[in-house]
Structures are given as structure tokens and as C-alpha cells.
N, C-alpha and C. Protein backbone atom coordinates (compact mmCIF):
# COMPACT_ATOMS: atom_id res chain seq x y z
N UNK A 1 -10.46 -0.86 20.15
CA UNK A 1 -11.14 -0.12 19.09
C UNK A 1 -10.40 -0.36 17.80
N UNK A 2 -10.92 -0.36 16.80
CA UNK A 2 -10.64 -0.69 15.49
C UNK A 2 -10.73 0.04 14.50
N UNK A 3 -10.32 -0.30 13.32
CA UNK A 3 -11.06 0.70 12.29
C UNK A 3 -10.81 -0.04 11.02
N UNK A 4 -11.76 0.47 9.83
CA UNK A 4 -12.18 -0.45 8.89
C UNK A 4 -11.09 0.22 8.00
N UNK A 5 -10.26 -0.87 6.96
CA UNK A 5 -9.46 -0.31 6.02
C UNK A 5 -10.48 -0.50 4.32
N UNK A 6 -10.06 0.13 3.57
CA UNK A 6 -11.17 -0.08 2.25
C UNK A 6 -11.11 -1.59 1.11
N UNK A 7 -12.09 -1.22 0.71
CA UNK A 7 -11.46 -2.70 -0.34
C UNK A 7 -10.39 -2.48 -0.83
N UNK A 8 -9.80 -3.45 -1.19
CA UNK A 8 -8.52 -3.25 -2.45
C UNK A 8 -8.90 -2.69 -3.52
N UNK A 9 -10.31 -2.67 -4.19
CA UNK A 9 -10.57 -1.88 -5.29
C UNK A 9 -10.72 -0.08 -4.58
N UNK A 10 -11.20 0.08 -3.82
CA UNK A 10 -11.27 0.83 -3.45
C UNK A 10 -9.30 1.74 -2.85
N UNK A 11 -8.91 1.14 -2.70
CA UNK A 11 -7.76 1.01 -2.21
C UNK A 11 -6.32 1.43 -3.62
N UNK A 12 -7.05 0.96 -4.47
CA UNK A 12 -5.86 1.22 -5.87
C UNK A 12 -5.88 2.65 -6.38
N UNK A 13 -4.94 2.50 -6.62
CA UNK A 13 -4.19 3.84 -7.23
C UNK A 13 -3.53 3.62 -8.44
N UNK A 14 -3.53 4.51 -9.39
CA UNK A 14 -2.50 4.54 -10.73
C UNK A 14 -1.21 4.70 -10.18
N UNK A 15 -0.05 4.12 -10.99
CA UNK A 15 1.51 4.60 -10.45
C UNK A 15 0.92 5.94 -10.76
N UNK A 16 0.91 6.62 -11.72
CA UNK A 16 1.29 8.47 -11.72
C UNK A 16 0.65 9.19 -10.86
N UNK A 17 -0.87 8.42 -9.96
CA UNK A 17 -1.07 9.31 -8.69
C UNK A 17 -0.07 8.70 -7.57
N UNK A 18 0.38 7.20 -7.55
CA UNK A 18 0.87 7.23 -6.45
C UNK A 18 2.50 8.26 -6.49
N UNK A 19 2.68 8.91 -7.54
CA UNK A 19 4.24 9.33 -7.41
C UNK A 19 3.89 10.71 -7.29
N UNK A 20 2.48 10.90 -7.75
CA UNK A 20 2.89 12.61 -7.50
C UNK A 20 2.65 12.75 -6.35
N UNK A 21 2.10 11.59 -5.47
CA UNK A 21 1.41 12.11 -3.92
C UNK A 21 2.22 10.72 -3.38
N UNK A 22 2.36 10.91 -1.83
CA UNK A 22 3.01 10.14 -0.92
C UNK A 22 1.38 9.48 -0.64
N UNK A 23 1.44 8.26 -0.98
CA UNK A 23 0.25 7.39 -0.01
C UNK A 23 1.27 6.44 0.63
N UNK A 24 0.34 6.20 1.81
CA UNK A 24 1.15 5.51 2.95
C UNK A 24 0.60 3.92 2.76
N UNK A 25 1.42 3.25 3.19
CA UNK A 25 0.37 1.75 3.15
C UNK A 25 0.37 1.42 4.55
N UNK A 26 -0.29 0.98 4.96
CA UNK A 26 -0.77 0.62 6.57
C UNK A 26 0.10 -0.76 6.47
N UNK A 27 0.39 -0.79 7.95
CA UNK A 27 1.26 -1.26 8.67
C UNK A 27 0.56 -3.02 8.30
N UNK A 28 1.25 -4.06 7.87
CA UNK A 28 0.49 -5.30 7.63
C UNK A 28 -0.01 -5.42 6.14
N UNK A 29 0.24 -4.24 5.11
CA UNK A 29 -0.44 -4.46 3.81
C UNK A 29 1.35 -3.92 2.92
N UNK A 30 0.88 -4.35 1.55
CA UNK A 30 2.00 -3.54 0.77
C UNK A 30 1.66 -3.37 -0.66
N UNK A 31 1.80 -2.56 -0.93
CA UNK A 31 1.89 -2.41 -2.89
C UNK A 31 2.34 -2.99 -3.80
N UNK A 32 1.45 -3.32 -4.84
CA UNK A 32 2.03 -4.05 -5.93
C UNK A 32 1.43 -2.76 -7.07
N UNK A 33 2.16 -3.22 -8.19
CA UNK A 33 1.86 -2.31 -9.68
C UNK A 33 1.16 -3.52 -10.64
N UNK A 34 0.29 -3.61 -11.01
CA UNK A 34 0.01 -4.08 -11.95
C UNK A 34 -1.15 -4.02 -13.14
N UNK A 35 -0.59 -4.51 -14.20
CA UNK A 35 -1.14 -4.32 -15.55
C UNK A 35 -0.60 -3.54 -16.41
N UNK A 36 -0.65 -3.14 -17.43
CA UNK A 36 -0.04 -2.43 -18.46
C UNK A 36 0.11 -1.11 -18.19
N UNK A 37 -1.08 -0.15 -17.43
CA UNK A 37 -0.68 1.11 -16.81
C UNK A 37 -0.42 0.76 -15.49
N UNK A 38 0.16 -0.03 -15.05
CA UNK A 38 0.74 0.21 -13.74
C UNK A 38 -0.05 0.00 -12.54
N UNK A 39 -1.35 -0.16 -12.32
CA UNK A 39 -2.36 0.20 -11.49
C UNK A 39 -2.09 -0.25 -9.73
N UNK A 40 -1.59 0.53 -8.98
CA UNK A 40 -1.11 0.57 -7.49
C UNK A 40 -2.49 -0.15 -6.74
N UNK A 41 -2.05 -1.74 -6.14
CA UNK A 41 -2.93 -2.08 -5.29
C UNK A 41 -2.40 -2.03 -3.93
N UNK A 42 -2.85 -2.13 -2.90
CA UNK A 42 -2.62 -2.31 -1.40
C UNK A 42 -3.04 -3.72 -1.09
N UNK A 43 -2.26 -4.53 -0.84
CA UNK A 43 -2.92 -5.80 -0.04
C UNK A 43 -2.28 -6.21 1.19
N UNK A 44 -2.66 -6.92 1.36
CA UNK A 44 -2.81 -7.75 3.23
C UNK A 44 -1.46 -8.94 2.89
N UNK A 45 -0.23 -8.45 3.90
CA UNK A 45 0.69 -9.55 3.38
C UNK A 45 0.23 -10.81 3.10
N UNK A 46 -0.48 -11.26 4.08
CA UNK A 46 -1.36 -12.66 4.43
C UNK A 46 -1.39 -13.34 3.07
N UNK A 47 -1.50 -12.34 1.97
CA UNK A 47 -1.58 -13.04 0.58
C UNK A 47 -0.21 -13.23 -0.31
N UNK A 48 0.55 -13.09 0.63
CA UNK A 48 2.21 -13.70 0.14
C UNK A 48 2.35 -15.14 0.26
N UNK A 49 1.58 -15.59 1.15
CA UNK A 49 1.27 -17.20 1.39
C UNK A 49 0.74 -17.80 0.65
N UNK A 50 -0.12 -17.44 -0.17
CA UNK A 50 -0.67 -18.53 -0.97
C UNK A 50 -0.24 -18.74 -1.96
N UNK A 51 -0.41 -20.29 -2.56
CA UNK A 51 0.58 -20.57 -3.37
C UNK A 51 0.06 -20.07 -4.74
N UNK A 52 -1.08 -19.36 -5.43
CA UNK A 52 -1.37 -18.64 -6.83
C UNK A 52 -0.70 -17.78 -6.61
N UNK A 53 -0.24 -16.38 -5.46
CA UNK A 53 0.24 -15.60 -5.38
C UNK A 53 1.54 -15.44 -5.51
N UNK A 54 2.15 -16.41 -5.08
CA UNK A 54 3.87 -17.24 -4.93
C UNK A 54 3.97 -17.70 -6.35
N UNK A 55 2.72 -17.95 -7.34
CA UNK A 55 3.13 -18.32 -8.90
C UNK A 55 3.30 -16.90 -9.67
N UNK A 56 2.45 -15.74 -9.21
CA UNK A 56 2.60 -14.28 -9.39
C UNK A 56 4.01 -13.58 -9.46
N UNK A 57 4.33 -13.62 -8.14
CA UNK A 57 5.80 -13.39 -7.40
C UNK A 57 6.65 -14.16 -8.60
N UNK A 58 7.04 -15.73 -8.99
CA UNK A 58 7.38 -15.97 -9.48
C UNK A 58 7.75 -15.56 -10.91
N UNK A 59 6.86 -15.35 -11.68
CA UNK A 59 6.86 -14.42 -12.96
C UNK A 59 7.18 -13.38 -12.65
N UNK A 60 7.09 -12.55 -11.57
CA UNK A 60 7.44 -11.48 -11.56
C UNK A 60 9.24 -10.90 -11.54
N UNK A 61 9.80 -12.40 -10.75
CA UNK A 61 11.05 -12.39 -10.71
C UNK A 61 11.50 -12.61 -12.32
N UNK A 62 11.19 -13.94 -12.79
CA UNK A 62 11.33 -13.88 -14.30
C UNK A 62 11.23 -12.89 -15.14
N UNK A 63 10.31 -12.22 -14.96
CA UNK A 63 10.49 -10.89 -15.95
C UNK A 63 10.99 -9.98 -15.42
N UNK A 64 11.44 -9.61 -14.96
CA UNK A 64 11.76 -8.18 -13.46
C UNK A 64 13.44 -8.33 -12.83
N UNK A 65 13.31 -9.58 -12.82
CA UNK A 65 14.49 -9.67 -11.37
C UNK A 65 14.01 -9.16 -10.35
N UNK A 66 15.04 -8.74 -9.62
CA UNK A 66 14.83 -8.06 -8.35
C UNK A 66 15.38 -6.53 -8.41
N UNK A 67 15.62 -6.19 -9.67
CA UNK A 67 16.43 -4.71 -9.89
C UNK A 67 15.16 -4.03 -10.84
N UNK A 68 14.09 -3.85 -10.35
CA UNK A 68 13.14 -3.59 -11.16
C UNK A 68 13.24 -1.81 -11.30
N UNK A 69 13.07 -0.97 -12.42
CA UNK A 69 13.34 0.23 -12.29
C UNK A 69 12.16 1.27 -11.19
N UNK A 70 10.94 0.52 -11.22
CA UNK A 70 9.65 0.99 -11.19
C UNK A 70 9.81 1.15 -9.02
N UNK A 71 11.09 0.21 -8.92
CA UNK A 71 10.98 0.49 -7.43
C UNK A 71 10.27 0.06 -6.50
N UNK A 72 8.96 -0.61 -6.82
CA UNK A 72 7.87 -1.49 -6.11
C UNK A 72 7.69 -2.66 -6.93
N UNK A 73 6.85 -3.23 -6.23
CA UNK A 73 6.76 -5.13 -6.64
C UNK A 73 6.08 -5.01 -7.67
N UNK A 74 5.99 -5.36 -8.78
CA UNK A 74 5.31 -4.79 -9.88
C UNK A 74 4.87 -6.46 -10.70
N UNK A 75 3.76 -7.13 -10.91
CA UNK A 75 2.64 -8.05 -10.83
C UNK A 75 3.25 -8.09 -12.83
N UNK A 76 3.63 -9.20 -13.76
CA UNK A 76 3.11 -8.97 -14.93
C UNK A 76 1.73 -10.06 -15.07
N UNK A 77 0.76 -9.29 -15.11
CA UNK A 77 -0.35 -9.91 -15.60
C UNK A 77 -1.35 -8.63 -15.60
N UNK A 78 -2.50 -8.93 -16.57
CA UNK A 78 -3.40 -8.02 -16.26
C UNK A 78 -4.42 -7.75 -15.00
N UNK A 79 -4.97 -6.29 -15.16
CA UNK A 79 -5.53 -6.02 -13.78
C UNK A 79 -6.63 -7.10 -13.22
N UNK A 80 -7.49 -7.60 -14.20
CA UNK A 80 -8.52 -8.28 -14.04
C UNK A 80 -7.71 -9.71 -13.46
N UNK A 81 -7.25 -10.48 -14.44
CA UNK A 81 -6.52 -11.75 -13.86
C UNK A 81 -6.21 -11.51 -12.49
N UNK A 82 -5.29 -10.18 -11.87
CA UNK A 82 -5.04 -10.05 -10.63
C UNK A 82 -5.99 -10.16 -9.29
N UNK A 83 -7.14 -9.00 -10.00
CA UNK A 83 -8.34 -9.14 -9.59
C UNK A 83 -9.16 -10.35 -8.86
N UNK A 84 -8.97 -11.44 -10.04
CA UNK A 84 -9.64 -12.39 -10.16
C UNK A 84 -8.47 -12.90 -9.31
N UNK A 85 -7.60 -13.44 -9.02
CA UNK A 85 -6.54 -14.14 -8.08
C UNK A 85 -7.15 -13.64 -6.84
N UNK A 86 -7.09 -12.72 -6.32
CA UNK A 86 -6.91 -12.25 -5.19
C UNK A 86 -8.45 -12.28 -4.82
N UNK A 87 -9.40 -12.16 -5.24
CA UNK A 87 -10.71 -12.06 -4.62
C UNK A 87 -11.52 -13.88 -4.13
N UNK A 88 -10.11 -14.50 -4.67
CA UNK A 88 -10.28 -15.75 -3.72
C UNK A 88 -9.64 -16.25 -2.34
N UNK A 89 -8.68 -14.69 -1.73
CA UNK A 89 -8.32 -14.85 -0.84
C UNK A 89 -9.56 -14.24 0.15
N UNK A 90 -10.10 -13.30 -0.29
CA UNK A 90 -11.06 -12.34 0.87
C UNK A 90 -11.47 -13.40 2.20
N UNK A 91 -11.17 -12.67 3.58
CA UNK A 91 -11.60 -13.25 4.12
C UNK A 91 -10.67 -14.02 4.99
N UNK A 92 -9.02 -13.96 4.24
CA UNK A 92 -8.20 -14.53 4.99
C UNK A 92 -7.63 -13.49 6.13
């Protein structure tokens, strides 16, 4: 038996709801922050593999390091660009 998890749009959160409330991320997905307010997505590790996402990650180290204050993986690009990256994984 199974059960359906939501879209990633469906799935995002602002940082200031994710801090005033504990959301959990399911076991196989993880959070990123991105865009100028912060906007909390959930995705499917599966998309750590691909190599647009690994150019993401990349900038993200460049601007960020790895001592980021924000505490989660935090994306610099806007929400849409992200958007638009990732809705060519669906399906993996």
C-alpha cells in the first residue's frame, strides 16, 4: 500500500511558516530555500543527480559556503527559474 505525496508546488512553504511550525520532510525528499523570500521547497533527492541541479548546488556553495546562517540548503536563484529547472525532472 502506498500513498500519494503532493506536488512540490503544493508542497512549499515560506521560511517564516516553516520556523514557526515543525514540518517534517518525508523520508527520500529534502528542503531547499529559495528566492529572495526564502520560499521552502520539498524535493525527491533523485534530483541531486542531475547535472542543472549540481550547477544550482554549485552557486549555492559560491555564494553560501557551507556555513550558511539560514541552516538549510538555500538555492540563489529565483523561485520561477527554480521552478522551471526542476519541472524537467517530473517523473524521475
Amino acid at each position: 500500500m502506498g500513498f500519494l505525496l503532493p506536488s512540490i508546488r503544493r508542497a512549499s512553504f515560506s521560511a517564516k511558516q516553516a520556523s514557526s511550525k515543525v514540518v517534517e520532510v518525508p523520508k527520500g525528499y529534502l528542503a531547499v530555500y529559495v528566492g529572495e523570500k526564502m520560499k521552502r521547497f520539498v524535493i525527491p533527492i533523485s534530483y541531486l543527480i542531475q547535472p542543472s541541479f549540481q550547477d544550482l548546488l554549485s552557486q549555492a556553495e559560491e555564494e553560501f559556503g557551507y556555513d550558511h546562517p539560514m541552516g538549510g540548503l538555500t538555492i540563489p536563484c529565483s523561485e520561477d527559474v527554480f521552478q522551471n529547472i526542476i519541472s524537467h525532472f517530473c517523473g524521475l
